[in-house]
C-alpha atoms as a PDB file:
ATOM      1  CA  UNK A   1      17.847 -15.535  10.524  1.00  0.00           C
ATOM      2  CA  UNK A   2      20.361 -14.138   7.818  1.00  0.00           C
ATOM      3  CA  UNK A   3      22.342 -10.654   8.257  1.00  0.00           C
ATOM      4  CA  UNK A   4      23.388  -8.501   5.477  1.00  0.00           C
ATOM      5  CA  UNK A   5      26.311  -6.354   6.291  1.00  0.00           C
ATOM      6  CA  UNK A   6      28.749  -3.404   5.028  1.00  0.00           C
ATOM      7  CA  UNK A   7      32.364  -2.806   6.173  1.00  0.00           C
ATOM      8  CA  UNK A   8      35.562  -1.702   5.626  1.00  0.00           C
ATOM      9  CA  UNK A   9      35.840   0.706   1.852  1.00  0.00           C
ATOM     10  CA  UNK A  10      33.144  -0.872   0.965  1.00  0.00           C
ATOM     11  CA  UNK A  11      32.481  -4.325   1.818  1.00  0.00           C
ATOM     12  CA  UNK A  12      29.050  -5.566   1.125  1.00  0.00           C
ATOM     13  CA  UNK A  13      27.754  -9.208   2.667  1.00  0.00           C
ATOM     14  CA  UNK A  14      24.333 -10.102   1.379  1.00  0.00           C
ATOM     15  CA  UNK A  15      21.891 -12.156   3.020  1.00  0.00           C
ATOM     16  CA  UNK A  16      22.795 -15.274   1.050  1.00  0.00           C
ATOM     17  CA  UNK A  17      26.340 -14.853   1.737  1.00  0.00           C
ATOM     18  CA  UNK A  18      27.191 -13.518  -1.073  1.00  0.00           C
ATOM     19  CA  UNK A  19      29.882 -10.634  -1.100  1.00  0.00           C
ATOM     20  CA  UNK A  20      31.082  -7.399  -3.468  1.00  0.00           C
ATOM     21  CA  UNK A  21      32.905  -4.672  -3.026  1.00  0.00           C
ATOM     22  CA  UNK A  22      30.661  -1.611  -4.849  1.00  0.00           C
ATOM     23  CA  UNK A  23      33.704   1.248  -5.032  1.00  0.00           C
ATOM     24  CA  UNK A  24      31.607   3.840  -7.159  1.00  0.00           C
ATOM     25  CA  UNK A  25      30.515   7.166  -6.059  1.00  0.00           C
ATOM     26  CA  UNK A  26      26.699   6.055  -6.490  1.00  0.00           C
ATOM     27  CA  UNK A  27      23.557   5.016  -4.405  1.00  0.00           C
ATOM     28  CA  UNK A  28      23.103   1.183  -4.644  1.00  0.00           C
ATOM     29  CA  UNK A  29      19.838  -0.456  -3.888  1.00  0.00           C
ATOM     30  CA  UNK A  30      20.893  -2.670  -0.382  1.00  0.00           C
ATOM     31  CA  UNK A  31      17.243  -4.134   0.011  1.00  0.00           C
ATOM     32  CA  UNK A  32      14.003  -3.588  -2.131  1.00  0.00           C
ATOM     33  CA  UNK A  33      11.086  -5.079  -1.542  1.00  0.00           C
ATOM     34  CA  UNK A  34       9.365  -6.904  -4.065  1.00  0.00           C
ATOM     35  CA  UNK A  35       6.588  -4.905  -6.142  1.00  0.00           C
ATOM     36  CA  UNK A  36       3.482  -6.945  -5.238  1.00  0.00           C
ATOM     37  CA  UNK A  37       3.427  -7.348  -1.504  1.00  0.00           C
ATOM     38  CA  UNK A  38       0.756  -9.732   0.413  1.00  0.00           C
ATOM     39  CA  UNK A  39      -1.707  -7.507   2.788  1.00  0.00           C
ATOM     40  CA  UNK A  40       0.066  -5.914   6.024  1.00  0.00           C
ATOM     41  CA  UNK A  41       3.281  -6.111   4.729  1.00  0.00           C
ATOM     42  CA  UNK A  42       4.868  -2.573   3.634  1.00  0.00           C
ATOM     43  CA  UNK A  43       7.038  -1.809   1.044  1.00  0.00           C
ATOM     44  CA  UNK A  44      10.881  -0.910   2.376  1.00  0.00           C
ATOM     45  CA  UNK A  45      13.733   0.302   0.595  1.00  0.00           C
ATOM     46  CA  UNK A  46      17.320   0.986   2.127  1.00  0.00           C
ATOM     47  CA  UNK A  47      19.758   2.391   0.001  1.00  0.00           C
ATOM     48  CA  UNK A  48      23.505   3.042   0.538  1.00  0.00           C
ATOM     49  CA  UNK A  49      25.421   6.132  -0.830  1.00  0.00           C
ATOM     50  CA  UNK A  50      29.158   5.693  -1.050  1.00  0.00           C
ATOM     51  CA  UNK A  51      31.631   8.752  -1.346  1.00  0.00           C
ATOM     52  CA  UNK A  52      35.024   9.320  -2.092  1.00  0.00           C
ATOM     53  CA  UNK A  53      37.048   9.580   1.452  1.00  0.00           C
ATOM     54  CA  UNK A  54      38.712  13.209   2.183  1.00  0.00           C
ATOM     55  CA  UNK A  55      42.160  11.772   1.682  1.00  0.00           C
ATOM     56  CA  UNK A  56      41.133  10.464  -2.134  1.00  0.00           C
ATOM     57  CA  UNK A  57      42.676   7.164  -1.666  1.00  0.00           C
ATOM     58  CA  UNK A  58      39.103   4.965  -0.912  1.00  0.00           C
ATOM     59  CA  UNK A  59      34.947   5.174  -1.109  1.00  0.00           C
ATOM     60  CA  UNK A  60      33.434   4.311   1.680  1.00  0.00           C
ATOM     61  CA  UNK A  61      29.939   4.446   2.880  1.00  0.00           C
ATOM     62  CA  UNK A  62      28.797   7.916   3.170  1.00  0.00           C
ATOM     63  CA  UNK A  63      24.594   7.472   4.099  1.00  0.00           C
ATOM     64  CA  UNK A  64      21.945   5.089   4.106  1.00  0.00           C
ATOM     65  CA  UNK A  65      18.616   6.041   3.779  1.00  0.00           C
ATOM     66  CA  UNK A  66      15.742   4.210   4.744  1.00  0.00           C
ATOM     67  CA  UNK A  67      11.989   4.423   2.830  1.00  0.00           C
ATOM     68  CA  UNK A  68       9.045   2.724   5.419  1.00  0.00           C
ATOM     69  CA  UNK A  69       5.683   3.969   6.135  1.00  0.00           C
ATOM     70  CA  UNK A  70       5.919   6.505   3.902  1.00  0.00           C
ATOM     71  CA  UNK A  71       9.346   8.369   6.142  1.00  0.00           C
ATOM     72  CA  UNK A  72      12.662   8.179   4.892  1.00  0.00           C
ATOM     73  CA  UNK A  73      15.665   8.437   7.519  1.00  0.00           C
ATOM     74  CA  UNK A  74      19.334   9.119   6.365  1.00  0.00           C
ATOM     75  CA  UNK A  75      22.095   7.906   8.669  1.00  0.00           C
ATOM     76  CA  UNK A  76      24.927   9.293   7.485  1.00  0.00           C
ATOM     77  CA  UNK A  77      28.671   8.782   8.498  1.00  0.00           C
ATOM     78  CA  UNK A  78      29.720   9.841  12.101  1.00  0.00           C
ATOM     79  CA  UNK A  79      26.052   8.782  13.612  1.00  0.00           C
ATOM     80  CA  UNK A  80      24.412  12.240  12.546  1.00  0.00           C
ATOM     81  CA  UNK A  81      20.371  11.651  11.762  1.00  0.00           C
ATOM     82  CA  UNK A  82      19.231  14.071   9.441  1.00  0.00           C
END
């Protein structure tokens, strides 16, 4: 099975190996489902928000937030849920 990943200020891996760096202050789209989805399956978004580090000198990855089942989680930096 294929991994997507995000490291480093920030470093994004997709699942087909592809990789970009994204250094805007803005919420990218990390995985989407597709709009018509076969029965059983639920729609699921994930979204990562970058910001600009204290220091001014990088972004990094500030939150993700998750949309399943109708709940949305945030993670955001320094393991807090909210």
């Amino acid at each position: 099975s294929e991994q997507c990943s995000i490291y480093g200020d920030p470093h994004y891996l997709t699942f087909d190996g592809f990789s970009y760096r994204f250094q805007g202050r803005m919420t990218y789209i990390l995985i989407k489902t597709v709009d018509v989805l076969p029965d059983g399956v639920e729609p699921l978004l994930v979204e990562g928000r970058n910001k600009i580090h204290p220091s001014g000198s990088s972004i990094f990855l500030h939150e993700v937030v998750t949309t399943v089942y109708g709940y949305k989680v945030q993670f955001q930096a320094g393991l807090e849920l909210v």
